[in-house]
Protein backbone atom coordinates (compact mmCIF):
# COMPACT_ATOMS: atom_id res chain seq x y z
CA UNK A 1 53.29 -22.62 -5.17
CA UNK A 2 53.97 -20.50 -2.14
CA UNK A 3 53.06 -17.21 -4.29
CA UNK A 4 49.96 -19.07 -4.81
CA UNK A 5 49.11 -19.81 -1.63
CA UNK A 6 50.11 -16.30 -0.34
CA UNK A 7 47.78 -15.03 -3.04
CA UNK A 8 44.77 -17.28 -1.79
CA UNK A 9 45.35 -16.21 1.85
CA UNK A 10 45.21 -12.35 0.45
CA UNK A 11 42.25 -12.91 -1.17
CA UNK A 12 40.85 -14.76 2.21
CA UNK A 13 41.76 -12.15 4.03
CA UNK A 14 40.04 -9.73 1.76
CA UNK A 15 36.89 -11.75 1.62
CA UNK A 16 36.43 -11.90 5.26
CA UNK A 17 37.14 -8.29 6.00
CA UNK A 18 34.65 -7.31 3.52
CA UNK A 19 31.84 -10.12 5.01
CA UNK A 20 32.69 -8.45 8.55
CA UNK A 21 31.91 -4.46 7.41
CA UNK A 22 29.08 -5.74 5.65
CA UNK A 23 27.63 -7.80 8.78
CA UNK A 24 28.67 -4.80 10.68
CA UNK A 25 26.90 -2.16 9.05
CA UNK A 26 23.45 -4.62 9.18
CA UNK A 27 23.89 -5.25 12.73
CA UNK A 28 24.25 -1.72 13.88
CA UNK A 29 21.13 -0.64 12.33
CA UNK A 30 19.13 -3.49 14.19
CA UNK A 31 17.79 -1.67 17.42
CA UNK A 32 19.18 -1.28 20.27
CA UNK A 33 18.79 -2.19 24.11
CA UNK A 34 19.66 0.09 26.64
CA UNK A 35 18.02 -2.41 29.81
CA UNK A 36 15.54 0.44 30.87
CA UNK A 37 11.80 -0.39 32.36
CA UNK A 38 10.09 0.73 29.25
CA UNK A 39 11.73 -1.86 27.16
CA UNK A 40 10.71 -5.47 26.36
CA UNK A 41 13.52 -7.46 26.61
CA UNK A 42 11.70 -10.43 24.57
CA UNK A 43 10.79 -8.57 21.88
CA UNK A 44 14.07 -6.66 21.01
CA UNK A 45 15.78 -10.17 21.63
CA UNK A 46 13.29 -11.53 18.94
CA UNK A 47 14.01 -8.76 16.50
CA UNK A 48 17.65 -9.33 16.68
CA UNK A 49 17.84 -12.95 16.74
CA UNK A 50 15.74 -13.20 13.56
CA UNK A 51 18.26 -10.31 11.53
CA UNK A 52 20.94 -12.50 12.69
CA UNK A 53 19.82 -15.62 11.79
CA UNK A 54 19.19 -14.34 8.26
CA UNK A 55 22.86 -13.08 8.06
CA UNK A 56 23.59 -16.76 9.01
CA UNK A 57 25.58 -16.04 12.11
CA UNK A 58 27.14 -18.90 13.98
CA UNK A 59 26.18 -18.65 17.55
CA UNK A 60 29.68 -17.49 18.26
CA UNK A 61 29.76 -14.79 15.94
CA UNK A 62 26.24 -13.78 17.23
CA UNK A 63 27.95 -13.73 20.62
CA UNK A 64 30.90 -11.45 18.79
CA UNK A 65 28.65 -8.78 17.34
CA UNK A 66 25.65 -8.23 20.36
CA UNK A 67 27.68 -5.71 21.84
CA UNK A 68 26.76 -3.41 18.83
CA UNK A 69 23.48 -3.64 19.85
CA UNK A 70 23.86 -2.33 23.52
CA UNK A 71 23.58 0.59 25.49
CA UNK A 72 23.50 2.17 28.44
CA UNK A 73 23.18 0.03 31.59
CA UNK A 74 22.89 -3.28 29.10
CA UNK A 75 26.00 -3.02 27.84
CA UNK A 76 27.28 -2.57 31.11
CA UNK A 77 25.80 -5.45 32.35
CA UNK A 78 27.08 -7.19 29.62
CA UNK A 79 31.08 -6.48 29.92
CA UNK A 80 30.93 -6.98 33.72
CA UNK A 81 29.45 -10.27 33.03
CA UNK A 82 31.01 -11.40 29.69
CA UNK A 83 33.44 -14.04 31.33
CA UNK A 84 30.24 -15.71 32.81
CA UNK A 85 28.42 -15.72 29.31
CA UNK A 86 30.44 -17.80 26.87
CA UNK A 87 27.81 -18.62 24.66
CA UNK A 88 24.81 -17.28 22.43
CA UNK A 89 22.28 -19.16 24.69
CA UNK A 90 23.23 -18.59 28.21
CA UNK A 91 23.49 -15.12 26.63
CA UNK A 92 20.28 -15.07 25.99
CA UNK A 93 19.09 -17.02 29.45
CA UNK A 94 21.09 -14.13 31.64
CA UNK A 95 19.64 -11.44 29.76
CA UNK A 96 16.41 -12.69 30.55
CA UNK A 97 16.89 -13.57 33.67
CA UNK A 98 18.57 -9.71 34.59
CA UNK A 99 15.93 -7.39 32.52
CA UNK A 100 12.71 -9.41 31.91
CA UNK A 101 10.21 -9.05 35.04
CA UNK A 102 9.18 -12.73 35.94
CA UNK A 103 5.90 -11.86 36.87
CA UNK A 104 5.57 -11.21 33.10
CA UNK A 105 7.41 -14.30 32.16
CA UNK A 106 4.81 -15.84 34.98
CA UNK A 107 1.82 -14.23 32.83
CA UNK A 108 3.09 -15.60 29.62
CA UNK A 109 2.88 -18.89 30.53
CA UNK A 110 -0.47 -18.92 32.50
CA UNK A 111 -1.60 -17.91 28.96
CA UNK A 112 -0.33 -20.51 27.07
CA UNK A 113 -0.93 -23.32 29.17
CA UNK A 114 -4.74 -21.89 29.01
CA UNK A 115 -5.26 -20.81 25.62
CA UNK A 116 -7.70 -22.98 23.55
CA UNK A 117 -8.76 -22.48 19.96
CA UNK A 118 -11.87 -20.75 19.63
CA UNK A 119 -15.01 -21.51 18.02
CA UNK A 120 -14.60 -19.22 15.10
CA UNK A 121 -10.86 -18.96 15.05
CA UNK A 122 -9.49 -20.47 12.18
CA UNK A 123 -6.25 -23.18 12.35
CA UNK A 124 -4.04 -20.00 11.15
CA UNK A 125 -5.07 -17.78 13.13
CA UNK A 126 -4.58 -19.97 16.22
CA UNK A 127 -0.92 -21.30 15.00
CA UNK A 128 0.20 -17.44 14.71
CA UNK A 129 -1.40 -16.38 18.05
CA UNK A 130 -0.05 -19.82 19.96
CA UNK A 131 3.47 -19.13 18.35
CA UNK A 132 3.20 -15.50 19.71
CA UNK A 133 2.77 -16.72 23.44
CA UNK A 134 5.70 -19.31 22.92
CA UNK A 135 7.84 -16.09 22.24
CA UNK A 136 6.42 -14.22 25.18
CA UNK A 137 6.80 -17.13 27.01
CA UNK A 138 10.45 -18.26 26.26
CA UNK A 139 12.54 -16.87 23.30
CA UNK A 140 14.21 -19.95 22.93
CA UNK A 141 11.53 -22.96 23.95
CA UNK A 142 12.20 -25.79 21.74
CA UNK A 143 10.28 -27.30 19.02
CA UNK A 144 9.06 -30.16 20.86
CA UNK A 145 7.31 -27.59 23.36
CA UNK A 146 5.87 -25.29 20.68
CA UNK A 147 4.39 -28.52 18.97
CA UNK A 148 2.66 -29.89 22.11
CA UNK A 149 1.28 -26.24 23.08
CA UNK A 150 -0.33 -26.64 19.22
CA UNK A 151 -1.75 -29.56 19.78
CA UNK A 152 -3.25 -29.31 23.55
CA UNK A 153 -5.12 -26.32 22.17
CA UNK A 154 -6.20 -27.31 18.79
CA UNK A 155 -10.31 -27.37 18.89
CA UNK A 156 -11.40 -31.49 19.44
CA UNK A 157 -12.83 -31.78 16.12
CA UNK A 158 -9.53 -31.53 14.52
CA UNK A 159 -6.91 -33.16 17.42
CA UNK A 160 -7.99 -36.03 16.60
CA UNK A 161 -6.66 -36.13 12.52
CA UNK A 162 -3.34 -34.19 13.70
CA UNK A 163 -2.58 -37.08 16.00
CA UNK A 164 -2.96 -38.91 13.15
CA UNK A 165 -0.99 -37.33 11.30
CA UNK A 166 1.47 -37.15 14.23
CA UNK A 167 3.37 -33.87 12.66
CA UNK A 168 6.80 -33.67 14.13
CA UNK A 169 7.71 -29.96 13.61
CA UNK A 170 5.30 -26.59 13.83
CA UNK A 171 5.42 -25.95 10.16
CA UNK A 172 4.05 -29.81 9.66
CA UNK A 173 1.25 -29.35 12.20
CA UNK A 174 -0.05 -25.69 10.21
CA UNK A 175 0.79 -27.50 6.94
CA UNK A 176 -1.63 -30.96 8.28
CA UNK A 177 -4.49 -28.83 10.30
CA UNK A 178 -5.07 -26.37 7.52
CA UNK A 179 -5.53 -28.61 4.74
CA UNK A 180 -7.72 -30.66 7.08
CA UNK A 181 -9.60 -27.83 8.25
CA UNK A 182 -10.78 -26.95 4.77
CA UNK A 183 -11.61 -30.72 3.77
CA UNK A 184 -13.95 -30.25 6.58
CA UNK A 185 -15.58 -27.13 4.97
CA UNK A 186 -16.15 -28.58 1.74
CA UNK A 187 -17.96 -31.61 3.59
CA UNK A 188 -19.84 -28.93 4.99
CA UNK A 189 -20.90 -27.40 2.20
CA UNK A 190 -21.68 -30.61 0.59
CA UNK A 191 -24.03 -31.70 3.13
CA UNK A 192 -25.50 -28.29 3.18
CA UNK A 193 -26.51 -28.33 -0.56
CA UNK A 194 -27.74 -31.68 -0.42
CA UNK A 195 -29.75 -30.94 1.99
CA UNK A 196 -31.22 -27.88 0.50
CA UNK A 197 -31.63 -29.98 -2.85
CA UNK A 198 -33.75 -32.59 -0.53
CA UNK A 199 -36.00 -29.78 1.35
CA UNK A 200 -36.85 -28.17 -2.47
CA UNK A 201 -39.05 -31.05 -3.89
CA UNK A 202 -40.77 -31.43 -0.61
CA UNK A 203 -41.97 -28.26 -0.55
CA UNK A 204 -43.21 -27.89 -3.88
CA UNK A 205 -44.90 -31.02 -3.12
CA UNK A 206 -46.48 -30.18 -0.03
CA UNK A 207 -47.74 -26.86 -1.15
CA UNK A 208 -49.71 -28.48 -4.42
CA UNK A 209 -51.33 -30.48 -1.32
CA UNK A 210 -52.34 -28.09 1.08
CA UNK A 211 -53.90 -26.30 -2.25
CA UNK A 212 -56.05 -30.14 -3.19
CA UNK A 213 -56.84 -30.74 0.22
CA UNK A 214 -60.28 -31.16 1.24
CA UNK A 215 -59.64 -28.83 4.84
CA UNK A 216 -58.48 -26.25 1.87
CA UNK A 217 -61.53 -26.85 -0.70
CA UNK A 218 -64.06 -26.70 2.67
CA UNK A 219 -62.47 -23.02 3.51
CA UNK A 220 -62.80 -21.76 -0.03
CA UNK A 221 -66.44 -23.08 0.00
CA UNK A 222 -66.98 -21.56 2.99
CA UNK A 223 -65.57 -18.07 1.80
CA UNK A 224 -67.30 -18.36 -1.28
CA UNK A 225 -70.79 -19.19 0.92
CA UNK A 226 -70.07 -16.03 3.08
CA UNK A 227 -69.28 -13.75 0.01
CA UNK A 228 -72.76 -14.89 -1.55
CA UNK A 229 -74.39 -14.52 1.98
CA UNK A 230 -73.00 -10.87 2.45
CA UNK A 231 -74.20 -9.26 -1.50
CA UNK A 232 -77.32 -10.80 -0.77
CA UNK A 233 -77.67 -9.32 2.59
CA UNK A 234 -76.68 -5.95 0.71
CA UNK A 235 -78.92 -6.10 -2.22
CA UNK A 236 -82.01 -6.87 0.20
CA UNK A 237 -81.01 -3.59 2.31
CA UNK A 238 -80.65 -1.82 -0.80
CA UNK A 239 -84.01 -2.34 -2.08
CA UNK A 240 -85.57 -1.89 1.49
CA UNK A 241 -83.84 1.33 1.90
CA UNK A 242 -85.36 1.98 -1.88
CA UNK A 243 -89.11 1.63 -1.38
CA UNK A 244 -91.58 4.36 -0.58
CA UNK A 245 -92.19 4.77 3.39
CA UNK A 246 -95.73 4.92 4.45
CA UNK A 247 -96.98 7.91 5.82
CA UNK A 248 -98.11 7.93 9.74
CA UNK A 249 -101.71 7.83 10.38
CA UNK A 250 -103.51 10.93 11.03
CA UNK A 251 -107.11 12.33 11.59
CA UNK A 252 -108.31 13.29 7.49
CA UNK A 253 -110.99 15.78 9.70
CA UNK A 254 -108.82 17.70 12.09
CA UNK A 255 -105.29 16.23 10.54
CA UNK A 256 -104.55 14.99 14.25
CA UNK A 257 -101.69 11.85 14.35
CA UNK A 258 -102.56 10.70 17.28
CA UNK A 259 -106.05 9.12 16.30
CA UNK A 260 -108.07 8.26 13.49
CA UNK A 261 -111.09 9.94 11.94
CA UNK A 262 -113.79 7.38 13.75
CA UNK A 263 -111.99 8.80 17.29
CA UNK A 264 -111.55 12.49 16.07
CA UNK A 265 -113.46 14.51 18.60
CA UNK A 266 -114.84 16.54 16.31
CA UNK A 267 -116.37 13.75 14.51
CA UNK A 268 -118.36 13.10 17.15
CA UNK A 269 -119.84 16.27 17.60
């Protein structure tokens, strides 16, 4: 029994050894922070947070490995200060508080306490954006927070069904407001085509009208008059213009034009 055990404590021993290297060798390829100006704080944090929570750190172990990650005036910071950090989330809180500017932190929320889904932003679009300023905001603001921030700026036409709904997590409210959102589209569409359907026959109708009318039949008269009026006009010019001009008078004695033969001069000598 005791070889046994010995045997399963080797083989622990083993195991965790080889989970640590492993862990290891991902964390020190994550980036690292070095506390300079040019860096954002909030972002890296993100980046590194999100690595470890797919390696399934505890927040102790996350606590263990951070060092890894630092450089430079960070990890500086962070061994002078280690006894007054014992866990992953005042971590976190200190950091912030040492290398984030506030004025930024200031900005970020200004933001999100303003932002309001736009007219032709869809529900995705708006969840991503929102969630984006949360970050910026706070790395670590809880659910609750994120979920109200969703829901002050969701567009009125849909608040109303969420609340409803009354989703209790941020991947509820996307889940709720995006199948909503495109119920509303088809009813959209819908009411669009039947309309279109309704203006057809109404048209059609209204032009065979307009065509039968008497207002109509009176203006195609009164073309047809004017057409008649204007050849006939024509063909009487045309035979005017045709016909043989008369000569000017003139004296048959002296072949004056300015009298006739009874006032020729000569006549009457």
């Amino acid at each position: 029994n005791n070889n046994v055990q010995m045997s399963n404590l080797n083989q622990d021993d083993v195991f965790g050894s080889l989970r640590s290297q492993l862990l290891l060798s991902h964390i020190e390829k994550l980036p690292k922070f070095t506390g300079r100006s040019k860096q954002n704080v909030s972002k890296w944090l993100r980046e590194v947070n999100q690595t470890m929570h797919l390696l399934k750190l505890s927040d102790m172990e996350k606590l263990f490995y951070i060092p890894s990650c630092l450089e430079a005036d960070a990890k500086d910071w962070f061994f002078d200060n280690y006894h007054f950090v014992p866990s992953w989330s005042l971590f976190v809180q200190k950091l912030l508080d040492t290398f984030e500017s506030s004025s930024k932190a200031d900005i970020a929320f200004n933001r999100l306490r303003q932002y309001q889904q736009s007219l032709h932003q869809d529900v995705r679009q708006y969840y991503f954006e929102l969630m984006k300023l949360c970050k910026e905001a706070n790395p670590l603001m809880d659910e609750s927070s994120k979920l109200q921030y969703l829901k002050d700026g969701l567009k009125s036409s849909l608040r109303f069904d969420i609340l409803l709904k009354n989703p209790t997590t941020t991947e509820e409210f996307l889940k709720y407001a995006q199948k909503i959102e495109e119920l509303r589209s088809l009813d959209e569409q819908q009411e669009i085509m039947e309309q279109s359907s309704q203006q057809q026959p109404n048209l059609i109708t209204t032009s065979a009208r307009s065509s039968n009318s008497p207002t109509n039949y009176a203006r195609t008269s009164q073309t047809n008059n004017k057409t008649t009026t204007t050849r006939h006009n024509l063909s009487n010019q045309h035979r005017q213009n045709n016909r043989t001009p008369k000569p000017p008078y003139r004296c048959y004695r002296c072949d004056g034009t300015d009298h006739f033969i009874s006032q020729c001069p000569h006549f009457q000598q």
